[in-house]
PDB file of N, CA and C in Angstrom:
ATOM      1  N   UNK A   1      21.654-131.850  42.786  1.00  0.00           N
ATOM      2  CA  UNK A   1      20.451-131.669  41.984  1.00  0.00           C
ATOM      3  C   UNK A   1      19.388-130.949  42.821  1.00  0.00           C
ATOM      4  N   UNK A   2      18.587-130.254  42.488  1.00  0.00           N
ATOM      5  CA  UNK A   2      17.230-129.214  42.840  1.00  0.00           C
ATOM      6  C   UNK A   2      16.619-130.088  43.020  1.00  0.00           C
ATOM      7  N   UNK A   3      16.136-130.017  44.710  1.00  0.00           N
ATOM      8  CA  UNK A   3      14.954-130.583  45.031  1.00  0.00           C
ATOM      9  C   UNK A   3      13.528-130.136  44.770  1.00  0.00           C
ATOM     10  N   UNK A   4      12.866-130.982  44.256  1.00  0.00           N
ATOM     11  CA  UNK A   4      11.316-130.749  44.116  1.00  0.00           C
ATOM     12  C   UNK A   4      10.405-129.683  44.863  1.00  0.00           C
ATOM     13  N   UNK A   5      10.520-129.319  45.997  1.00  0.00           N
ATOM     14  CA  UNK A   5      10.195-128.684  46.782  1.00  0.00           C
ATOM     15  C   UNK A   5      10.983-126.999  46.534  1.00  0.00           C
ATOM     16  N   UNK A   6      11.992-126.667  46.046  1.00  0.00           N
ATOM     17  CA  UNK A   6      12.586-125.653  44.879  1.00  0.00           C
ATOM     18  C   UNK A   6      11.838-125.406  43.828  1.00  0.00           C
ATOM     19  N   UNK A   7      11.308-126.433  43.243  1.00  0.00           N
ATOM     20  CA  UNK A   7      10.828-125.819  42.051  1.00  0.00           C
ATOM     21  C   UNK A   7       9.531-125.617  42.319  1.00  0.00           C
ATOM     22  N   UNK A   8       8.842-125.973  43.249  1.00  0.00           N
ATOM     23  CA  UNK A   8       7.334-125.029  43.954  1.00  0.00           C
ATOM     24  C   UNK A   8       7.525-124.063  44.345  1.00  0.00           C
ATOM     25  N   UNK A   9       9.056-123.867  45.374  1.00  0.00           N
ATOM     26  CA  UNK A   9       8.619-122.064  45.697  1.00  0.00           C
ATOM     27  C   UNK A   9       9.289-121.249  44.304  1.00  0.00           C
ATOM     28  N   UNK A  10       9.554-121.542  43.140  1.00  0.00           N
ATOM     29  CA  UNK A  10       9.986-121.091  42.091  1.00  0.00           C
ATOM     30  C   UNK A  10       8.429-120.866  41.600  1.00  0.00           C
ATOM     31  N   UNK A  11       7.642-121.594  41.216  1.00  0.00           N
ATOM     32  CA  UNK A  11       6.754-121.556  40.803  1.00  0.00           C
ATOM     33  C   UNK A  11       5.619-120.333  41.496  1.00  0.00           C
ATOM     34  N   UNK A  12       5.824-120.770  42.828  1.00  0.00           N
ATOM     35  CA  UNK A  12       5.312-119.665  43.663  1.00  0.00           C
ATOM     36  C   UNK A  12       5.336-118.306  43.594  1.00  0.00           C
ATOM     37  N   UNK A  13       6.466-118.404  43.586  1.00  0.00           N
ATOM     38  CA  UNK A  13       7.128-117.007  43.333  1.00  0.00           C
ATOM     39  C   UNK A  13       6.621-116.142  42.082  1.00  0.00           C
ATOM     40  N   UNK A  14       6.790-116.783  41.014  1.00  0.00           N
ATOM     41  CA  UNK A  14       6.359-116.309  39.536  1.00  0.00           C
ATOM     42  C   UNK A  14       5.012-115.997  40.092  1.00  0.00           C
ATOM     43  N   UNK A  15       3.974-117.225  40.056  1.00  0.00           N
ATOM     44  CA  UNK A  15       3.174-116.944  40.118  1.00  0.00           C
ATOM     45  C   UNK A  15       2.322-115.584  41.410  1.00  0.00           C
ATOM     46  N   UNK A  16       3.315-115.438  42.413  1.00  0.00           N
ATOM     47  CA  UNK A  16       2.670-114.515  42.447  1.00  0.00           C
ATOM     48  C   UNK A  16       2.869-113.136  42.806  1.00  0.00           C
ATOM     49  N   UNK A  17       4.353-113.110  41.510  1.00  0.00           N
ATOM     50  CA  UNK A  17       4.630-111.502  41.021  1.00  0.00           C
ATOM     51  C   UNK A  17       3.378-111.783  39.655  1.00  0.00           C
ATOM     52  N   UNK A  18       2.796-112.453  39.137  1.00  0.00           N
ATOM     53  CA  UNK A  18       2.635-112.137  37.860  1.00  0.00           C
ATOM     54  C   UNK A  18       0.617-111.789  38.149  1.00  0.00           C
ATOM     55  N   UNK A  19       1.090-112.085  40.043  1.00  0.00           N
ATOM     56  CA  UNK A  19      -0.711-111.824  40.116  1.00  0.00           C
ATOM     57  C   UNK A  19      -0.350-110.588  40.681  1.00  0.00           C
ATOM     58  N   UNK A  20       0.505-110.070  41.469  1.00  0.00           N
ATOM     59  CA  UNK A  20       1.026-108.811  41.827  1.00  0.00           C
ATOM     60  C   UNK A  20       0.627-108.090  40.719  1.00  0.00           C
ATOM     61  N   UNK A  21       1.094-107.904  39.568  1.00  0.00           N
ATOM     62  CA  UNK A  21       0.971-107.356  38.431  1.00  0.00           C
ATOM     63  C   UNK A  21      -0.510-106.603  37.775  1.00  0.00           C
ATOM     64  N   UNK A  22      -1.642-107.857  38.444  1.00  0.00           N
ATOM     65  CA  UNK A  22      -2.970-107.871  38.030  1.00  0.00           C
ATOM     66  C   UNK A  22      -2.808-108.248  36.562  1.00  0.00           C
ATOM     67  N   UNK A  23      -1.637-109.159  36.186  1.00  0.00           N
ATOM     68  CA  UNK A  23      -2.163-110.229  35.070  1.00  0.00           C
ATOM     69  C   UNK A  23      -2.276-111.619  35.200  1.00  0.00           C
ATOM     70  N   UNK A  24      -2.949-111.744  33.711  1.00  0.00           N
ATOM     71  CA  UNK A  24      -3.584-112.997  33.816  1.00  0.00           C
ATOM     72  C   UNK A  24      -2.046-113.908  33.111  1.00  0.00           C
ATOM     73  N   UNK A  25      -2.616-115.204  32.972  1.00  0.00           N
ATOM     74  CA  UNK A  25      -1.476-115.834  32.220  1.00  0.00           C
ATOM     75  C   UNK A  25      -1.636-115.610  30.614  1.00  0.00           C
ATOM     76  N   UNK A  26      -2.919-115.852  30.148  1.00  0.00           N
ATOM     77  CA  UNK A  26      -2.840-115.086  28.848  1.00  0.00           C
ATOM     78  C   UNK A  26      -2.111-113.612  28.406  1.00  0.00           C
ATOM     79  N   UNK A  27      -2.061-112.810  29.153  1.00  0.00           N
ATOM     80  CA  UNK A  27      -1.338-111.774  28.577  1.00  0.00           C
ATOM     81  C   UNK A  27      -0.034-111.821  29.354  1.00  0.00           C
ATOM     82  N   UNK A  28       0.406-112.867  30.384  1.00  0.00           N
ATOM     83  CA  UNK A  28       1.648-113.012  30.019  1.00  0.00           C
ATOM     84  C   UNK A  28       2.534-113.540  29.022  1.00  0.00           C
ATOM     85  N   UNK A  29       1.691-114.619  28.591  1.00  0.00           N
ATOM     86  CA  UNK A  29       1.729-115.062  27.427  1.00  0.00           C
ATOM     87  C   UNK A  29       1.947-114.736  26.182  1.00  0.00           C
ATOM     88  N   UNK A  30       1.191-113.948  25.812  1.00  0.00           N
ATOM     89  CA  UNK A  30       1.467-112.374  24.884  1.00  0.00           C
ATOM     90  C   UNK A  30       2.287-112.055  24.787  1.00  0.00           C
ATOM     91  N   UNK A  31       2.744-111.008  26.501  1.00  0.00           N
ATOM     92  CA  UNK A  31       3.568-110.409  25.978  1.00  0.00           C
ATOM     93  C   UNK A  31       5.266-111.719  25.639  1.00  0.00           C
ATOM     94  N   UNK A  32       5.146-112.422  25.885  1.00  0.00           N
ATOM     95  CA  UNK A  32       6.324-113.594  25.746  1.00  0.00           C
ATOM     96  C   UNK A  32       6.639-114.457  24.387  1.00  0.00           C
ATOM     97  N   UNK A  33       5.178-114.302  23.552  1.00  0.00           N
ATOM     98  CA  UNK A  33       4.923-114.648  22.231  1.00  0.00           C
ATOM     99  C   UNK A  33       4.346-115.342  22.781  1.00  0.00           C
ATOM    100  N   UNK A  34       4.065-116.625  23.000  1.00  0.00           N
ATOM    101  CA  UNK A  34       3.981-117.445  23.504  1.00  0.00           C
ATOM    102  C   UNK A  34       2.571-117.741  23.370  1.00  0.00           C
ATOM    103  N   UNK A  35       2.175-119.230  23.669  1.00  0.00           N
ATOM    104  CA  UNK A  35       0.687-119.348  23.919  1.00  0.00           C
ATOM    105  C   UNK A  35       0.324-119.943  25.061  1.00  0.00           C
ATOM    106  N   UNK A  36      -1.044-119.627  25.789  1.00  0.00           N
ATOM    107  CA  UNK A  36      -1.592-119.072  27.061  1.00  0.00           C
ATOM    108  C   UNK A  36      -0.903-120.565  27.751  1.00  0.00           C
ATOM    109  N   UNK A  37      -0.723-121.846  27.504  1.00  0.00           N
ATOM    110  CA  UNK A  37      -0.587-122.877  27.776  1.00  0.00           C
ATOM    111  C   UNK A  37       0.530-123.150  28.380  1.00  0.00           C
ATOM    112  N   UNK A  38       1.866-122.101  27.848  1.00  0.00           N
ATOM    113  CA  UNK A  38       3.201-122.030  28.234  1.00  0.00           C
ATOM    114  C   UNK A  38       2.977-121.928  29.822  1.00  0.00           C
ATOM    115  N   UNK A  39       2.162-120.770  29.751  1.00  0.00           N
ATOM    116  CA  UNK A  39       2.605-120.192  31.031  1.00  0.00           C
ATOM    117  C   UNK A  39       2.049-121.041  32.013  1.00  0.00           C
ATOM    118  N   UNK A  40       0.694-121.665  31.294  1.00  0.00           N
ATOM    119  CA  UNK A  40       0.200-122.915  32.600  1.00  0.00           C
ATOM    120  C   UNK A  40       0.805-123.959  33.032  1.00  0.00           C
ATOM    121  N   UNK A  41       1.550-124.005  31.670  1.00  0.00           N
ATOM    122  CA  UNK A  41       2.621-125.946  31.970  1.00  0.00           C
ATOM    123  C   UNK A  41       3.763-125.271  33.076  1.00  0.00           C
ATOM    124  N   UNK A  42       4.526-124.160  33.286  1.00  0.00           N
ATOM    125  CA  UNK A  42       5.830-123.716  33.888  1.00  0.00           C
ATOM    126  C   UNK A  42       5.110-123.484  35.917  1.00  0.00           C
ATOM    127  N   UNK A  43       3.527-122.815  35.415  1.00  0.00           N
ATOM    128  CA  UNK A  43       2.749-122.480  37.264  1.00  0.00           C
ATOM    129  C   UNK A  43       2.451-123.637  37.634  1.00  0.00           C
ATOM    130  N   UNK A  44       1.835-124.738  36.512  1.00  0.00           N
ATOM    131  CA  UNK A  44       1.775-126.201  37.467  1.00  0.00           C
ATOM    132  C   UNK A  44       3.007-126.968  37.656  1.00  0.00           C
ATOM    133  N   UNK A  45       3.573-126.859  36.976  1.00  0.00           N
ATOM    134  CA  UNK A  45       4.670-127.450  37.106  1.00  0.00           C
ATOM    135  C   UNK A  45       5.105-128.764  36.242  1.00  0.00           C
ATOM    136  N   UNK A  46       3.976-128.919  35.157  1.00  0.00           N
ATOM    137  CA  UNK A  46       4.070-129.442  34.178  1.00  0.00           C
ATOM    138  C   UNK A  46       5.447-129.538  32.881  1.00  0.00           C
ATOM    139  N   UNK A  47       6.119-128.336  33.233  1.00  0.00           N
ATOM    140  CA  UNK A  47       6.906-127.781  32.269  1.00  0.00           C
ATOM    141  C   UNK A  47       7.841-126.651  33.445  1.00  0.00           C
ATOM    142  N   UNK A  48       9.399-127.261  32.892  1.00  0.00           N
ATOM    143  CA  UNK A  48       9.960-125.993  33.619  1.00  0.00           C
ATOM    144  C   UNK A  48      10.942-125.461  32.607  1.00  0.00           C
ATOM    145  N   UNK A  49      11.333-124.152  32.949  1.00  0.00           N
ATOM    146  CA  UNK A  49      11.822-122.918  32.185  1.00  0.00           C
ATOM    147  C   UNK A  49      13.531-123.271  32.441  1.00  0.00           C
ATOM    148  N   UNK A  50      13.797-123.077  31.417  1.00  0.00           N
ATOM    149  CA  UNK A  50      15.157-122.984  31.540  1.00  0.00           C
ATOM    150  C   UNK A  50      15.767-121.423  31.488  1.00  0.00           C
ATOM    151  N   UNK A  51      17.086-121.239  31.580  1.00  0.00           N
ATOM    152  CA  UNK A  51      17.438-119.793  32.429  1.00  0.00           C
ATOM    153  C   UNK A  51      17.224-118.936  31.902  1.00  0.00           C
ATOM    154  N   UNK A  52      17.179-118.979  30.484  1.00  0.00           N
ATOM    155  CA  UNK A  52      16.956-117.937  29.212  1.00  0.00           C
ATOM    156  C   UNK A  52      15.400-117.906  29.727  1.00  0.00           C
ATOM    157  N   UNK A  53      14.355-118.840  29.938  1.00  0.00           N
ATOM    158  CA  UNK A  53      13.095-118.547  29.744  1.00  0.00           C
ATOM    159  C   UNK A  53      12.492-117.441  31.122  1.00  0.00           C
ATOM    160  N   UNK A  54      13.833-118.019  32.306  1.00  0.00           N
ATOM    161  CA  UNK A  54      13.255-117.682  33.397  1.00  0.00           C
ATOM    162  C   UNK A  54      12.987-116.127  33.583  1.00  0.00           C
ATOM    163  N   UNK A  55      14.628-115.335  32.628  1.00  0.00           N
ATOM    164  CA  UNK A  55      14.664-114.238  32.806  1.00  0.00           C
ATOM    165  C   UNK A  55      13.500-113.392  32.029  1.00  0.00           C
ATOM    166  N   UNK A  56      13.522-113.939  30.924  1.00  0.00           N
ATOM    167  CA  UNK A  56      12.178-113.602  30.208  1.00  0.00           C
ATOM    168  C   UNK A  56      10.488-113.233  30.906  1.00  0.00           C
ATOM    169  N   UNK A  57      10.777-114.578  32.037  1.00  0.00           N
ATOM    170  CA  UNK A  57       9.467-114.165  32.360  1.00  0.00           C
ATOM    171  C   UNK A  57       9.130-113.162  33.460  1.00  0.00           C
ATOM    172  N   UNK A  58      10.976-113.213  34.293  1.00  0.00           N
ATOM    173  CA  UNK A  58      10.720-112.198  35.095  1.00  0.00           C
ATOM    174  C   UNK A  58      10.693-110.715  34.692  1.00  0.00           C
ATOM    175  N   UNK A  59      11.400-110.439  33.369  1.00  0.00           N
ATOM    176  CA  UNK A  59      11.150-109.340  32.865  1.00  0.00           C
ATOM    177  C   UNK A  59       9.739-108.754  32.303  1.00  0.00           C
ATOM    178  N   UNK A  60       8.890-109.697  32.473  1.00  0.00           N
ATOM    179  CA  UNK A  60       7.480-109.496  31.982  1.00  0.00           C
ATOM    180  C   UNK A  60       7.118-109.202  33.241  1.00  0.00           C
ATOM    181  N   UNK A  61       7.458-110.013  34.117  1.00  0.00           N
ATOM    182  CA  UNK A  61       6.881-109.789  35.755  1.00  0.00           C
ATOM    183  C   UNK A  61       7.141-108.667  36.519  1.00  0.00           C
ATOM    184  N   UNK A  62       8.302-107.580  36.174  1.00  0.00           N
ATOM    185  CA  UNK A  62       9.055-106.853  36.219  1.00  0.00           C
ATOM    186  C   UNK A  62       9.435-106.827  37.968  1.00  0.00           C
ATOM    187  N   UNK A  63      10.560-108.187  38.198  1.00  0.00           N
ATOM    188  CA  UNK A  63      10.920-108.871  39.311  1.00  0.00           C
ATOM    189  C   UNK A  63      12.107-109.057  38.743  1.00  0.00           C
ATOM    190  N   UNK A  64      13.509-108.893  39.578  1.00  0.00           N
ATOM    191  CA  UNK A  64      14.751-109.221  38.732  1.00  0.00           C
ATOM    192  C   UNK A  64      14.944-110.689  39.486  1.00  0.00           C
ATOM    193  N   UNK A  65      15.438-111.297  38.202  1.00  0.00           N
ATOM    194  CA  UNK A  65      15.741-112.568  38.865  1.00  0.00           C
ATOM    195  C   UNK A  65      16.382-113.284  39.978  1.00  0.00           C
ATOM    196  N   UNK A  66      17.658-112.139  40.257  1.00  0.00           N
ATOM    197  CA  UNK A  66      18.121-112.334  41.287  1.00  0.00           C
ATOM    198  C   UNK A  66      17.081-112.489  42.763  1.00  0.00           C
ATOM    199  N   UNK A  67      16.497-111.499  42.594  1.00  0.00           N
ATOM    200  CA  UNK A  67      15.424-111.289  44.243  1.00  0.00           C
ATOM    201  C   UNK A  67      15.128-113.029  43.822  1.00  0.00           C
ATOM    202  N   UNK A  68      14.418-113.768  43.475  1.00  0.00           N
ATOM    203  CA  UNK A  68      13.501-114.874  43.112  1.00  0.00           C
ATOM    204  C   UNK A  68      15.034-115.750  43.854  1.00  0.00           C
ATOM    205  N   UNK A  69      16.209-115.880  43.311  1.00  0.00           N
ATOM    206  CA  UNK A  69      17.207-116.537  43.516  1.00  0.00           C
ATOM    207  C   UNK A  69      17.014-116.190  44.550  1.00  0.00           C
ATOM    208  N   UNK A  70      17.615-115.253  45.597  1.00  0.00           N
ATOM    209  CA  UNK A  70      17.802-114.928  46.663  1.00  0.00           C
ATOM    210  C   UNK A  70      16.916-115.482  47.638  1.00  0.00           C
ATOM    211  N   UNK A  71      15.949-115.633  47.143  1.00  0.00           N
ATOM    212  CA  UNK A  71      14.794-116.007  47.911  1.00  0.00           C
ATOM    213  C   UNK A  71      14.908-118.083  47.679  1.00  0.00           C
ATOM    214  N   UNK A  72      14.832-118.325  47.233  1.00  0.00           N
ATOM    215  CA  UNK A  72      15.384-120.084  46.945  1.00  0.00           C
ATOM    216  C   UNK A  72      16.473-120.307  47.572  1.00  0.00           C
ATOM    217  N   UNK A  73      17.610-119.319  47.295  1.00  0.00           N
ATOM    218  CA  UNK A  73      18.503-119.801  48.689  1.00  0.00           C
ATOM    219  C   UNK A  73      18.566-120.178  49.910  1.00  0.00           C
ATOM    220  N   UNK A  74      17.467-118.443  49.997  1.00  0.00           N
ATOM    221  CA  UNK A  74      17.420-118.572  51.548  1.00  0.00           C
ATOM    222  C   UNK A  74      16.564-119.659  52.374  1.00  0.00           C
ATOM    223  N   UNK A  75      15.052-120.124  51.427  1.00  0.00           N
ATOM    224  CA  UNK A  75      14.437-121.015  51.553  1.00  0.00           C
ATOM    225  C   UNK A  75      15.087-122.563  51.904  1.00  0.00           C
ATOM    226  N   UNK A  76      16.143-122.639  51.197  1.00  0.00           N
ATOM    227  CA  UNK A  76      17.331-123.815  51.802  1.00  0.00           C
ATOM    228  C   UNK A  76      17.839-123.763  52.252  1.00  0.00           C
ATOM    229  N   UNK A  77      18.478-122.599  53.019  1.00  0.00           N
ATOM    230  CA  UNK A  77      19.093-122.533  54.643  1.00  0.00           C
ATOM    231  C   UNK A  77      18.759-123.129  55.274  1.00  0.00           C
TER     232      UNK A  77
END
């Protein structure tokens, strides 16, 4: 099972391709349908994304999911 400490640098990560970007969470939101709240419950960690959601958001983030994986791996080495 995924330790807790995984799903912060997951969170990390998103959050900060999606500030890379110079967006906010509302218009990630947007563009995802979604409302502005989604995206706050998944950065606090209130709410997590399942794999369909993840790719979604990295395609908004325009980050392929793999790099994000790659990077969680290596973080558990």
């Amino acid at each position: 099972m995924p330790t807790p400490d995984r799903y912060a640098l997951l969170r990390e990560a998103l959050i900060a391709a999606r500030r890379e970007n110079g967006l906010t969470q509302s218009e990630v939101a947007e563009r995802l349908g979604k409302a502005q709240s989604f995206v706050s419950k998944y950065e606090s960690g209130e709410r997590r994304l399942d794999v369909i959601e993840f790719i979604e958001v990295c395609q908004i983030l325009s980050i392929k999911p793999a790099t994000i994986i790659r990077k969680l791996e290596s973080e558990h080495d």
